[in-house]
C-alpha atoms as a PDB file:
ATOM      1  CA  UNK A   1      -1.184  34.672  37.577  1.00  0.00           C
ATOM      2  CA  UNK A   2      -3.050  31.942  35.295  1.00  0.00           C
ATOM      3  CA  UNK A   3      -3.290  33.213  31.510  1.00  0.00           C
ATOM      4  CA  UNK A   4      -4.676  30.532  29.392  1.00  0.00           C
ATOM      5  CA  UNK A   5      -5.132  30.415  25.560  1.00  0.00           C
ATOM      6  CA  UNK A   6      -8.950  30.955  26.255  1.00  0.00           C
ATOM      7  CA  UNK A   7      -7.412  34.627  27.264  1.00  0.00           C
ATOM      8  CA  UNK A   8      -5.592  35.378  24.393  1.00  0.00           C
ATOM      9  CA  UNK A   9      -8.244  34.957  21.983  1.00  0.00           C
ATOM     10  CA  UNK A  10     -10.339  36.967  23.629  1.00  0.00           C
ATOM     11  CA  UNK A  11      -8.002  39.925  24.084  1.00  0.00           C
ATOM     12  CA  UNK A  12      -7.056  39.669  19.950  1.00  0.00           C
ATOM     13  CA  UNK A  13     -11.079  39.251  19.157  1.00  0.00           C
ATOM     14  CA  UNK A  14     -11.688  42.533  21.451  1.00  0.00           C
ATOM     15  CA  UNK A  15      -9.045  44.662  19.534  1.00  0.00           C
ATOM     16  CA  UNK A  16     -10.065  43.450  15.988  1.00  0.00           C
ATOM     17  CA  UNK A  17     -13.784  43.681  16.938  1.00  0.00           C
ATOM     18  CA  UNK A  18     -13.670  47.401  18.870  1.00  0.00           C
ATOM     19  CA  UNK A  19     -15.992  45.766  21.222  1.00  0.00           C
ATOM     20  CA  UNK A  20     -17.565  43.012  23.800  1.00  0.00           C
ATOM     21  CA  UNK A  21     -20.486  42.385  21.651  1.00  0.00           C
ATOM     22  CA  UNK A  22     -19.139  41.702  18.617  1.00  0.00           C
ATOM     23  CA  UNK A  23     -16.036  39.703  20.012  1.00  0.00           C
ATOM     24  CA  UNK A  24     -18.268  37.723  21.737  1.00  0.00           C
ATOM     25  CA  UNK A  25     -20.048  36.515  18.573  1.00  0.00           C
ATOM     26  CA  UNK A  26     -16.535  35.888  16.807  1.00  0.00           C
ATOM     27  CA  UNK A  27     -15.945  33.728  20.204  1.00  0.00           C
ATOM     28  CA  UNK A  28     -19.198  31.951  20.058  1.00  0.00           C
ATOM     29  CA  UNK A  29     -19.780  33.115  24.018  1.00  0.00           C
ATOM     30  CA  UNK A  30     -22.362  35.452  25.510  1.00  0.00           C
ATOM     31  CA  UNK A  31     -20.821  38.970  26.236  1.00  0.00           C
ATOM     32  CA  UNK A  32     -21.806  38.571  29.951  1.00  0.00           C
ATOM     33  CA  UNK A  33     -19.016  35.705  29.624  1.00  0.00           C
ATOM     34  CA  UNK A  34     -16.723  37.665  28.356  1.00  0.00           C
ATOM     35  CA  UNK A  35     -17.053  40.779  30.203  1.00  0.00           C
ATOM     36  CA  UNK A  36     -16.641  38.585  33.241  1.00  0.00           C
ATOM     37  CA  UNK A  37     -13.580  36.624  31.715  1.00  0.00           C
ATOM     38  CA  UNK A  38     -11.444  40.001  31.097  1.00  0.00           C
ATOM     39  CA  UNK A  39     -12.941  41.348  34.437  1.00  0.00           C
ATOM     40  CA  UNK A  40     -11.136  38.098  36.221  1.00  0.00           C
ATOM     41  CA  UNK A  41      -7.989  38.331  33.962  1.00  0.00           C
ATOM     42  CA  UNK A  42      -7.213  42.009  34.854  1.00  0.00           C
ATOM     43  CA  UNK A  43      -7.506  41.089  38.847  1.00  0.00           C
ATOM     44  CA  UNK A  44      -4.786  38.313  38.150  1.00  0.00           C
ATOM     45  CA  UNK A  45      -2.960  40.677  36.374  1.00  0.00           C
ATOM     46  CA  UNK A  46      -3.150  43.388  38.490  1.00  0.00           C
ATOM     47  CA  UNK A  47      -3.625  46.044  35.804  1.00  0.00           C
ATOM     48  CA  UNK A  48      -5.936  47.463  33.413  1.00  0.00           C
ATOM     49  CA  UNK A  49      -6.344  45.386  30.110  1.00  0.00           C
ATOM     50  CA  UNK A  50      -8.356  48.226  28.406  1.00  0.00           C
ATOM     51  CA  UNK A  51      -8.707  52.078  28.419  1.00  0.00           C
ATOM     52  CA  UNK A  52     -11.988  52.710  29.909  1.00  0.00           C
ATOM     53  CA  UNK A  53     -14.946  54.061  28.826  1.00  0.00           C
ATOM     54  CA  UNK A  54     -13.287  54.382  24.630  1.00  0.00           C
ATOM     55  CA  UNK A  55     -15.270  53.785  22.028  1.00  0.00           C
ATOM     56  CA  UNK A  56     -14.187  51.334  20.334  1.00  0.00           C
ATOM     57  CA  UNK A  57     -12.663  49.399  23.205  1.00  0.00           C
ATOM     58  CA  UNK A  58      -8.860  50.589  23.088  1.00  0.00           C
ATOM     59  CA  UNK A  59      -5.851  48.382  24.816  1.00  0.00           C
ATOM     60  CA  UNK A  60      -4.240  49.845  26.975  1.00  0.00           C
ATOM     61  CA  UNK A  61       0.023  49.724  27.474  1.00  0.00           C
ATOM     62  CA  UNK A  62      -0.522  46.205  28.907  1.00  0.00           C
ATOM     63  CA  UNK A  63      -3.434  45.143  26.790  1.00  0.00           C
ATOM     64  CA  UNK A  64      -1.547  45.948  23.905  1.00  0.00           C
ATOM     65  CA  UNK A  65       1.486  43.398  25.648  1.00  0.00           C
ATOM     66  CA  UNK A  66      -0.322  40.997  25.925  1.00  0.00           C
ATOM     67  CA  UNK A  67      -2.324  41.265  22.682  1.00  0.00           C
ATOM     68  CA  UNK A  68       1.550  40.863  21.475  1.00  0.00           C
ATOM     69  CA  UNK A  69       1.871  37.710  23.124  1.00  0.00           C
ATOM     70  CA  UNK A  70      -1.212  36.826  21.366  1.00  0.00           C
ATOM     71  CA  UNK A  71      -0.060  37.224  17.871  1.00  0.00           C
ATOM     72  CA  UNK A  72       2.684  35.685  18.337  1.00  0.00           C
ATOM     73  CA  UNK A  73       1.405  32.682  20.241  1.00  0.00           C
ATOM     74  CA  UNK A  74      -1.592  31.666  19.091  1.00  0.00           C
ATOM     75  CA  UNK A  75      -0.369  31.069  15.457  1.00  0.00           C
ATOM     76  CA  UNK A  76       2.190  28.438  16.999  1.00  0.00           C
ATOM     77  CA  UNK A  77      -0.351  26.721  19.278  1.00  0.00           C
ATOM     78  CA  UNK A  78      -2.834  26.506  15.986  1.00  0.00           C
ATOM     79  CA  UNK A  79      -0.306  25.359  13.467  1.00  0.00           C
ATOM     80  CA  UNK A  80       0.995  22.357  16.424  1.00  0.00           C
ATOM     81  CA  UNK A  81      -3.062  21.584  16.663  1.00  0.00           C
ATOM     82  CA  UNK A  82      -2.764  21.375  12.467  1.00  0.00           C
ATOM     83  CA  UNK A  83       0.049  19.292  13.157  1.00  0.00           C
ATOM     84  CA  UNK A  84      -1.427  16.389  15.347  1.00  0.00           C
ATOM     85  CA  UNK A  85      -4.492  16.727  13.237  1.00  0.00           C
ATOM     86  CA  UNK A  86      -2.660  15.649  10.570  1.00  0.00           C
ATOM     87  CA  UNK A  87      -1.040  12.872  12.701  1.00  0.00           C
ATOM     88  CA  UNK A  88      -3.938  11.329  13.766  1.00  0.00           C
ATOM     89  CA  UNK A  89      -5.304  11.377  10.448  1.00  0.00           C
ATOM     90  CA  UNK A  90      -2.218  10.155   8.696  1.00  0.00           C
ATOM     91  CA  UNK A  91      -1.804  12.572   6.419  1.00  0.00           C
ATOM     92  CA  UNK A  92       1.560  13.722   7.970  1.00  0.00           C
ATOM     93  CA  UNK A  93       3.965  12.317   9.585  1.00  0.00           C
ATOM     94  CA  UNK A  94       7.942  11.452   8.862  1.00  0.00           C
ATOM     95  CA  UNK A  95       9.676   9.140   6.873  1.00  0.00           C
ATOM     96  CA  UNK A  96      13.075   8.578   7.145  1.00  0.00           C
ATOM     97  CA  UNK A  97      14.652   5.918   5.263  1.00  0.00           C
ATOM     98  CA  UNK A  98      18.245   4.221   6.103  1.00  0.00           C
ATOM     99  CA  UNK A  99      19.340   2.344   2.527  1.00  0.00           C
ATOM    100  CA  UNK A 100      21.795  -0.423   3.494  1.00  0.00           C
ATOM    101  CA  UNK A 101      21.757  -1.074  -0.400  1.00  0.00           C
ATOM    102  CA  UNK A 102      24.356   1.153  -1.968  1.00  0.00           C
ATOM    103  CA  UNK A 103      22.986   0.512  -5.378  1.00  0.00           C
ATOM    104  CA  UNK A 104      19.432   1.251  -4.162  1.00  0.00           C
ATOM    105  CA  UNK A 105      19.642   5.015  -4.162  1.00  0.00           C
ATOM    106  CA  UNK A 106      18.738   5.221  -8.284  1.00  0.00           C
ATOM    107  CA  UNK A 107      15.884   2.609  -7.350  1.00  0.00           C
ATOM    108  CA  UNK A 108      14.182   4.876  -4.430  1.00  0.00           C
ATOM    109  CA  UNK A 109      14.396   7.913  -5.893  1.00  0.00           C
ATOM    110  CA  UNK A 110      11.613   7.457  -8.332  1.00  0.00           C
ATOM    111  CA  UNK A 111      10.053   5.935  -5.452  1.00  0.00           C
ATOM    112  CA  UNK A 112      10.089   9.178  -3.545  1.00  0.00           C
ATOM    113  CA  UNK A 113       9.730  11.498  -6.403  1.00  0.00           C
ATOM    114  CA  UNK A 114       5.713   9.888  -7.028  1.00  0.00           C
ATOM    115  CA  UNK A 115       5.612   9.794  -3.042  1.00  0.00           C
ATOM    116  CA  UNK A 116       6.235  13.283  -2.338  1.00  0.00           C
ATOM    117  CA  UNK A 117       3.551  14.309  -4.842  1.00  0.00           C
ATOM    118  CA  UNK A 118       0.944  12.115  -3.008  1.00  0.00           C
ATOM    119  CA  UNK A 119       2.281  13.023   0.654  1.00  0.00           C
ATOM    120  CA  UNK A 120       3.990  16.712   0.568  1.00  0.00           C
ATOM    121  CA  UNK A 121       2.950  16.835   4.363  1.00  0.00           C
ATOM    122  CA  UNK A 122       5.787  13.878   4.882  1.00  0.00           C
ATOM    123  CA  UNK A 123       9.142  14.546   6.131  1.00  0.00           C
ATOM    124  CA  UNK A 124      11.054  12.481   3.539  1.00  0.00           C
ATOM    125  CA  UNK A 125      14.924  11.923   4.487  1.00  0.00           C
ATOM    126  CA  UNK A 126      17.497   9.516   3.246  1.00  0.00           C
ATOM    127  CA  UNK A 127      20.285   8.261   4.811  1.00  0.00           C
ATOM    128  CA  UNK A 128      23.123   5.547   4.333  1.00  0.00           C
ATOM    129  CA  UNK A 129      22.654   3.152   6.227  1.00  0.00           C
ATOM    130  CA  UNK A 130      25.971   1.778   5.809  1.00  0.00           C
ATOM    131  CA  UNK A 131      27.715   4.311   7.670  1.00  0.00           C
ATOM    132  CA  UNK A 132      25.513   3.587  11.041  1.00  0.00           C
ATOM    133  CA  UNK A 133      23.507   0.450  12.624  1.00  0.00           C
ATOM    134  CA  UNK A 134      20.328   0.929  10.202  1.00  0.00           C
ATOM    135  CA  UNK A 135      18.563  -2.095  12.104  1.00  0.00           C
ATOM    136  CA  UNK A 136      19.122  -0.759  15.421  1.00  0.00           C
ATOM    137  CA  UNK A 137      18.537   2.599  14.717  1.00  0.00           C
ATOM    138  CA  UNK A 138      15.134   1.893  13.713  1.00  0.00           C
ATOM    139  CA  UNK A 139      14.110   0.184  17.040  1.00  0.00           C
ATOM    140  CA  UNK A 140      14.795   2.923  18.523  1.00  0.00           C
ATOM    141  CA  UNK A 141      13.020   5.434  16.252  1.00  0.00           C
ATOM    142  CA  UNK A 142      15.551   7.389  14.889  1.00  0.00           C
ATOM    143  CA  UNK A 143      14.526   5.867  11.353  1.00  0.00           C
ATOM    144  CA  UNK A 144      11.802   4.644   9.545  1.00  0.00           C
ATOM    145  CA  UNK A 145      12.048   2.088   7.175  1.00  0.00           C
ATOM    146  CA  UNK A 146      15.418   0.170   6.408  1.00  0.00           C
ATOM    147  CA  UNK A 147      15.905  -1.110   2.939  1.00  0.00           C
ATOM    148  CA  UNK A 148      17.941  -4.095   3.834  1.00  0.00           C
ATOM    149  CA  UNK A 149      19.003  -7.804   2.096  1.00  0.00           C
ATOM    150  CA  UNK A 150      19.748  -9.354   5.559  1.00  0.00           C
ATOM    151  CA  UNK A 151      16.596  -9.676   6.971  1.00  0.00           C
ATOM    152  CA  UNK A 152      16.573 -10.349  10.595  1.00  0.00           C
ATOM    153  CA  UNK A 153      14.489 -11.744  13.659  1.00  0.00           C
ATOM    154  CA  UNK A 154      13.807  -8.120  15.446  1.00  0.00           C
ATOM    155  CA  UNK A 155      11.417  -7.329  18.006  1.00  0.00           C
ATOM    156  CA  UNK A 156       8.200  -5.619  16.390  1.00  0.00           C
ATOM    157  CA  UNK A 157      10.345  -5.600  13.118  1.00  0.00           C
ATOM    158  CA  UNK A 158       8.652  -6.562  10.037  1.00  0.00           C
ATOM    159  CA  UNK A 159      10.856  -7.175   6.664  1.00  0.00           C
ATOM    160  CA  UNK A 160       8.049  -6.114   3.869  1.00  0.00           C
ATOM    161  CA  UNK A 161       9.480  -8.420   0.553  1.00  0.00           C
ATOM    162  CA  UNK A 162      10.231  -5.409  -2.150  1.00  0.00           C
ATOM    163  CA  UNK A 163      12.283  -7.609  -5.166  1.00  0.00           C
ATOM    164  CA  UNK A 164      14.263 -10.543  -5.955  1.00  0.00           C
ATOM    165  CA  UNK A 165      17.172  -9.361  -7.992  1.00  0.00           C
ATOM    166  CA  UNK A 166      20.387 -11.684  -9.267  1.00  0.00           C
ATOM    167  CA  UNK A 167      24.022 -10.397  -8.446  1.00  0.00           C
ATOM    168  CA  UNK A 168      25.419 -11.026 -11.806  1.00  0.00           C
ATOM    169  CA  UNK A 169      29.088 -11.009 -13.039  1.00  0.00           C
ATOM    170  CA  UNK A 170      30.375  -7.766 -15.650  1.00  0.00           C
ATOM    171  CA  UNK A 171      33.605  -7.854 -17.956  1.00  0.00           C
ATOM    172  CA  UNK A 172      35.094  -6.566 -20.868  1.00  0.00           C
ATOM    173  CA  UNK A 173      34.619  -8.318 -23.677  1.00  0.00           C
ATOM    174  CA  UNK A 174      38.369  -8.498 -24.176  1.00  0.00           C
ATOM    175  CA  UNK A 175      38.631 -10.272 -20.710  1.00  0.00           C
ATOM    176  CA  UNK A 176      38.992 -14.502 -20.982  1.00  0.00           C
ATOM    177  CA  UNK A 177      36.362 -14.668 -18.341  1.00  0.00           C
ATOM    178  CA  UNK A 178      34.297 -13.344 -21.025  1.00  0.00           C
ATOM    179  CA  UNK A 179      34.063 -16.272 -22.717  1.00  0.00           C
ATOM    180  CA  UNK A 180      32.645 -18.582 -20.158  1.00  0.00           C
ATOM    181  CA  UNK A 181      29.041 -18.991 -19.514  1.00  0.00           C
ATOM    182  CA  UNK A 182      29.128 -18.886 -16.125  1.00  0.00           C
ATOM    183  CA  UNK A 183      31.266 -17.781 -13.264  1.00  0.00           C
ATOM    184  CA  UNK A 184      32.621 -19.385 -10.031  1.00  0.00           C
ATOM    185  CA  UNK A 185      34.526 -18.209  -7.027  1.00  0.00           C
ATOM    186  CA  UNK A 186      37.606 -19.224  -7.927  1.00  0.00           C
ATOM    187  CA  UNK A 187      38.008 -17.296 -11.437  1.00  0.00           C
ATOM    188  CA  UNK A 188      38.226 -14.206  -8.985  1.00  0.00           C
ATOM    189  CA  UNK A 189      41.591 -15.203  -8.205  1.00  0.00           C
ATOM    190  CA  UNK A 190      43.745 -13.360 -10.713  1.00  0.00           C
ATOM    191  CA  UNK A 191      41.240 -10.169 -11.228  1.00  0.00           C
ATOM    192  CA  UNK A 192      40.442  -6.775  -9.611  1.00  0.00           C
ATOM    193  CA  UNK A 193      37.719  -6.747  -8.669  1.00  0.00           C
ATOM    194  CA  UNK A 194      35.591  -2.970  -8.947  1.00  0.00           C
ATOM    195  CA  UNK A 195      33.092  -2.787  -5.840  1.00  0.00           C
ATOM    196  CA  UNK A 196      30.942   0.407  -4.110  1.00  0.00           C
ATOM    197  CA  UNK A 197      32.912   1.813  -1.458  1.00  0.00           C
ATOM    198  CA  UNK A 198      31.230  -0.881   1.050  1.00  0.00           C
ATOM    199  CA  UNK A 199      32.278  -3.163   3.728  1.00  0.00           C
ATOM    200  CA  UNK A 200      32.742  -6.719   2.563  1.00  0.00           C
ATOM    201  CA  UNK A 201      30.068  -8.221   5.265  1.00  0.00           C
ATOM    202  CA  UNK A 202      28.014  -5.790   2.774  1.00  0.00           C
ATOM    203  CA  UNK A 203      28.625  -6.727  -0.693  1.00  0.00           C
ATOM    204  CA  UNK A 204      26.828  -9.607  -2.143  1.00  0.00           C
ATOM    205  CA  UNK A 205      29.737 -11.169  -3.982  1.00  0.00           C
ATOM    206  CA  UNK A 206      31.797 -11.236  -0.487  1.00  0.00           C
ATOM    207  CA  UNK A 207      29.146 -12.571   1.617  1.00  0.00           C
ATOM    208  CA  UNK A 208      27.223 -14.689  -1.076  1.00  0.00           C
ATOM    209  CA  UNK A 209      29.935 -16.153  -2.923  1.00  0.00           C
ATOM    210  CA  UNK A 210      33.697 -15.308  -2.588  1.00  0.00           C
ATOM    211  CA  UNK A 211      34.047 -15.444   1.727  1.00  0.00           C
ATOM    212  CA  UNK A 212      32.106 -18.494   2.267  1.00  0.00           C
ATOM    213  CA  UNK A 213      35.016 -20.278  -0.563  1.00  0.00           C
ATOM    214  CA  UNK A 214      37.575 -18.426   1.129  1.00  0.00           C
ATOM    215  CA  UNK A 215      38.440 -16.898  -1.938  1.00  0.00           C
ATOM    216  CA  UNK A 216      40.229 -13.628  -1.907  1.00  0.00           C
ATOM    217  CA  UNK A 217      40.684 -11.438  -5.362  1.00  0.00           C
ATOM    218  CA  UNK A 218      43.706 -10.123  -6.896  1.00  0.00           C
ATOM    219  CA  UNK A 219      43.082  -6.497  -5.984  1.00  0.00           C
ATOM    220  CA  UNK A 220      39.956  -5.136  -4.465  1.00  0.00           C
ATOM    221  CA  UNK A 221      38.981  -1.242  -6.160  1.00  0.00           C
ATOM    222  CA  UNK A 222      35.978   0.711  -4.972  1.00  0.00           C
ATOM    223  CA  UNK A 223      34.168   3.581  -7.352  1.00  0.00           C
ATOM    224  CA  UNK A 224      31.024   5.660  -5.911  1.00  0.00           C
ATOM    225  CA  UNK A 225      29.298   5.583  -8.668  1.00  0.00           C
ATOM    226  CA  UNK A 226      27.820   2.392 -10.969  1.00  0.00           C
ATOM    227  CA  UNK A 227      28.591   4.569 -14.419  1.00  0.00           C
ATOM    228  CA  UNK A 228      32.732   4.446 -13.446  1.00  0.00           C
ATOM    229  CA  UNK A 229      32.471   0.669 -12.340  1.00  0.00           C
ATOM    230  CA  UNK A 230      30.902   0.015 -16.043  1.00  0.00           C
ATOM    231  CA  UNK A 231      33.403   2.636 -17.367  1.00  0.00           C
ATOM    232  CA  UNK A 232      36.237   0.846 -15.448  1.00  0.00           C
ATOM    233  CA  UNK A 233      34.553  -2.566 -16.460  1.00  0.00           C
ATOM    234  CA  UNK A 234      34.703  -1.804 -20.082  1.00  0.00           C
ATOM    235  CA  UNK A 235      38.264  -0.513 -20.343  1.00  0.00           C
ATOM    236  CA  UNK A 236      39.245  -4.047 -18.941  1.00  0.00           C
ATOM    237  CA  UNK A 237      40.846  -2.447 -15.736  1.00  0.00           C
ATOM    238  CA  UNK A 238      38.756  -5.037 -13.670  1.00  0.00           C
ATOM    239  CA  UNK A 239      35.620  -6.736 -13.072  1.00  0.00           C
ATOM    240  CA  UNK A 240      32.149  -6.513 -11.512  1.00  0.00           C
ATOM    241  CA  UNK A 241      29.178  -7.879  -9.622  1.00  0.00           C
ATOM    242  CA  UNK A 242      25.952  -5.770  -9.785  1.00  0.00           C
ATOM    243  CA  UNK A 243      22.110  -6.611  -9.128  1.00  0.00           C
ATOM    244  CA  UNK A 244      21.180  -7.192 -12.486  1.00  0.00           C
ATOM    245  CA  UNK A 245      18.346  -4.494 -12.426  1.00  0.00           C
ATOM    246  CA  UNK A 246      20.798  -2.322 -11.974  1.00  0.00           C
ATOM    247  CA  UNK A 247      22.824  -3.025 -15.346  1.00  0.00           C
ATOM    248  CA  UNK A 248      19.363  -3.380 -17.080  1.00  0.00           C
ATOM    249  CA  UNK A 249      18.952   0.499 -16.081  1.00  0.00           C
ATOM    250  CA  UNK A 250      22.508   1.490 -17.511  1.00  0.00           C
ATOM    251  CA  UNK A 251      22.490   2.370 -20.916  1.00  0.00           C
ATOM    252  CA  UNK A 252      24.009  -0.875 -23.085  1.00  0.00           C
ATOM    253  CA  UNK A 253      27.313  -0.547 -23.824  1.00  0.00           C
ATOM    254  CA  UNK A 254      29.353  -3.476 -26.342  1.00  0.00           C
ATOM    255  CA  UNK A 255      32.345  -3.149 -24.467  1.00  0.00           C
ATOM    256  CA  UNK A 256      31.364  -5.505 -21.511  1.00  0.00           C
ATOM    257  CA  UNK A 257      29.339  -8.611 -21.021  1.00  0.00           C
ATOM    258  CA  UNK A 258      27.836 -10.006 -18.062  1.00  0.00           C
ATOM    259  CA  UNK A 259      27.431 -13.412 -17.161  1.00  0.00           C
ATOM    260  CA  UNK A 260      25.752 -15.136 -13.831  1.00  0.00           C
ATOM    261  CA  UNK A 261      27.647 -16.236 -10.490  1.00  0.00           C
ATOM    262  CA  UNK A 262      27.800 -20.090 -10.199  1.00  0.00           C
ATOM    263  CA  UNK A 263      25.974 -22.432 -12.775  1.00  0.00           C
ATOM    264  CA  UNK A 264      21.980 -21.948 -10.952  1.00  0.00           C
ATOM    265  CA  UNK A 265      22.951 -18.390 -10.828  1.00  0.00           C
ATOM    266  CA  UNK A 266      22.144 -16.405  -6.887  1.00  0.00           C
ATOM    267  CA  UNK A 267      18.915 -15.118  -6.047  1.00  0.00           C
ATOM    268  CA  UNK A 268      18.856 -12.186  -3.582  1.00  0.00           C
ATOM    269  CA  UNK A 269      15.812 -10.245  -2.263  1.00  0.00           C
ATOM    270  CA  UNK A 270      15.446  -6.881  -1.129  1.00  0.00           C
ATOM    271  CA  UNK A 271      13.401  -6.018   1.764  1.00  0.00           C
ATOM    272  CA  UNK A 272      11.871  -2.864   3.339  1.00  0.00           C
ATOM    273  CA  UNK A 273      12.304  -3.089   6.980  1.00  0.00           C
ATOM    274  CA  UNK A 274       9.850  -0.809   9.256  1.00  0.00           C
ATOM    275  CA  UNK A 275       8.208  -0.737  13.369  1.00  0.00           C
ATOM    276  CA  UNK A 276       5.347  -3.179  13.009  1.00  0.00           C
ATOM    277  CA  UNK A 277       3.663  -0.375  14.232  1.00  0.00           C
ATOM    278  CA  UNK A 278       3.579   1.643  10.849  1.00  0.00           C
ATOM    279  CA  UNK A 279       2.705  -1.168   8.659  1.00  0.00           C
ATOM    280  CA  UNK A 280      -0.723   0.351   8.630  1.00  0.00           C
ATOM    281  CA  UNK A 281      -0.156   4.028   8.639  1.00  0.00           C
ATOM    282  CA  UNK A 282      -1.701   5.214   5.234  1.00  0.00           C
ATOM    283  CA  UNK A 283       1.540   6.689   3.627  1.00  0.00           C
ATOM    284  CA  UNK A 284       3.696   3.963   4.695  1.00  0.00           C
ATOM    285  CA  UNK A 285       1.032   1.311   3.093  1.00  0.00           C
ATOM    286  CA  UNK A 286       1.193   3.901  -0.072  1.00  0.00           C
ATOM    287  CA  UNK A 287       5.128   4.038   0.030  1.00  0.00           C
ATOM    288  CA  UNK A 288       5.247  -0.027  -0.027  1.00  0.00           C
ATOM    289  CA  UNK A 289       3.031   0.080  -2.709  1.00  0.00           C
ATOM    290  CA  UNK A 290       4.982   2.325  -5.095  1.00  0.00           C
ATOM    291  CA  UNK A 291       7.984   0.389  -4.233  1.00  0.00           C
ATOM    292  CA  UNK A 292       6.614  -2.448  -5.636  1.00  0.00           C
ATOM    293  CA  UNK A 293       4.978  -0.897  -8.613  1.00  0.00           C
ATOM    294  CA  UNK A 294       8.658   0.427  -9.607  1.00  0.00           C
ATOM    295  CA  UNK A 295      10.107  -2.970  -8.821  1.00  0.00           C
ATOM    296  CA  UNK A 296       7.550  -4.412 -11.382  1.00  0.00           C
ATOM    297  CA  UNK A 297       9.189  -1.681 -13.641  1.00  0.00           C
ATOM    298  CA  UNK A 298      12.739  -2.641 -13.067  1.00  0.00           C
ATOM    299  CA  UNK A 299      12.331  -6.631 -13.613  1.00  0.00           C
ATOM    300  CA  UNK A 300      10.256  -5.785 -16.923  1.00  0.00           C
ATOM    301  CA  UNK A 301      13.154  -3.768 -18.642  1.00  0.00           C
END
């Protein structure tokens, strides 16, 4: 027994119609079609589709089984057809983005917020890329985009420049670092140092500044959340290093002053990794866009 969508449609036109000629019309076939269409289908199935000789055309026990199977196939089959539509045409599609930028998360949202309005047929989904392989993970699909610092030479990867930002030093004002107007690896001998709850290979003041002078800090303390590092910062229970956009975005506070790493200062830039691929897709050229247009944002506070 062969029953093909073709099938189903007809049996749920018959039944709303109440007949061949009017079905066939909804069906855009001749009736002699479809006569001969349910004819063959009822000699596969081995039964009678319809009760005979009713005005208008009744289902029988079976019919109304399969007319069943109808409703409750057809939908799925249309909205999967609505689905690649939208594929092909780019107005769908899924976007999931690994952030190996702890800091990043108040950047993107923004981001997303104006994205989602202009793509709700998107699958938007965040995750931290610090607690898998980000890079990895996204040659093989399972993510999207990677918002990275450490670009890399991938296969079919591209690293789209988003911002330059400067990791920048933050005291209390009570704290004799405080005075100098600038600061170098070794004044991190005798402090604490307040970091995001992030490997070292992670953070720039590790990997920029601090490992390659084989420097190692009084006390290390991590804090989830850039409002308790400041908090933390201010009541002179340690120091910092932040991207400077990100201080710009916290509210100013007298307590603590901030002051840039080395004498030139260290430029870092952030990068949105993605499949070379998807460079093109129309949300993904509309995501990198808005990422940029908040960057702009960020660097003019």
């Amino acid at each position: 027994m062969h029953i093909e969508f073709r099938h189903l449609r007809s049996i749920k036109a018959i039944h709303e119609a109440g007949g061949l000629a009017r079905a066939a019309d909804i069906l855009n076939i001749t009736q002699s079609a479809l006569s001969h269409q349910i004819k063959g289908l009822e000699e596969q199935c081995g039964v009678e589709l319809f009760v005979r000789k009713s005005k208008p055309m009744k289902l029988s026990a079976a019919g109304m089984r399969l007319l069943r199977a109808a409703n409750r196939i057809l939908p799925e089959v249309e909205a999967i057809q609505e689905e690649f539509m939208g594929l092909r045409s780019g107005k769908s599609g899924r976007l999931h983005i690994a952030i190996e930028c702890h800091a990043c998360f108040e950047w993107l949202f923004p981001v997303l917020e104006q994205f989602r309005k202009l793509w709700p047929d998107v699958d938007v989904d965040i995750r931290p890329g610090l607690a898998f392989d980000a890079l990895p993970a996204l040659q093989k699909e399972e993510v999207d985009v990677v918002v990275s610092s450490d670009p890399e030479d991938l296969r079919d990867v591209i690293f789209e420049p988003l911002f330059d930002y400067h990791p920048i030093f933050v005291a209390s004002k009570d704290n004799p670092l405080a005075k100098k107007p600038y600061i170098d690896a070794t004044d991190f001998r005798g402090e604490t140092l307040i970091t995001y709850p992030v490997e070292r290979a992670r953070l720039d003041i590790f990997n920029q500044l601090l490992t390659p002078a084989k420097v190692e800090p009084a006390a290390v303390r991590q804090a989830e959340l850039t409002a308790v590092i400041l908090l933390l910062v201010a009541s002179n229970r340690g120091v910092a290093v932040l991207p400077d956009w990100v201080v710009r975005e916290v509210k100013y506070n007298s307590d603590y002053v901030t002051r840039p790493l080395t004498k030139n200062g260290i430029t870092r830039r952030l990068y949105a990794a993605l499949r070379e691929e998807d460079r093109q897709k129309p949300y993904m050229v509309d995501l990198l866009r808005l990422a940029e247009e908040e960057a702009h944002k960020l660097q003019a506070v």
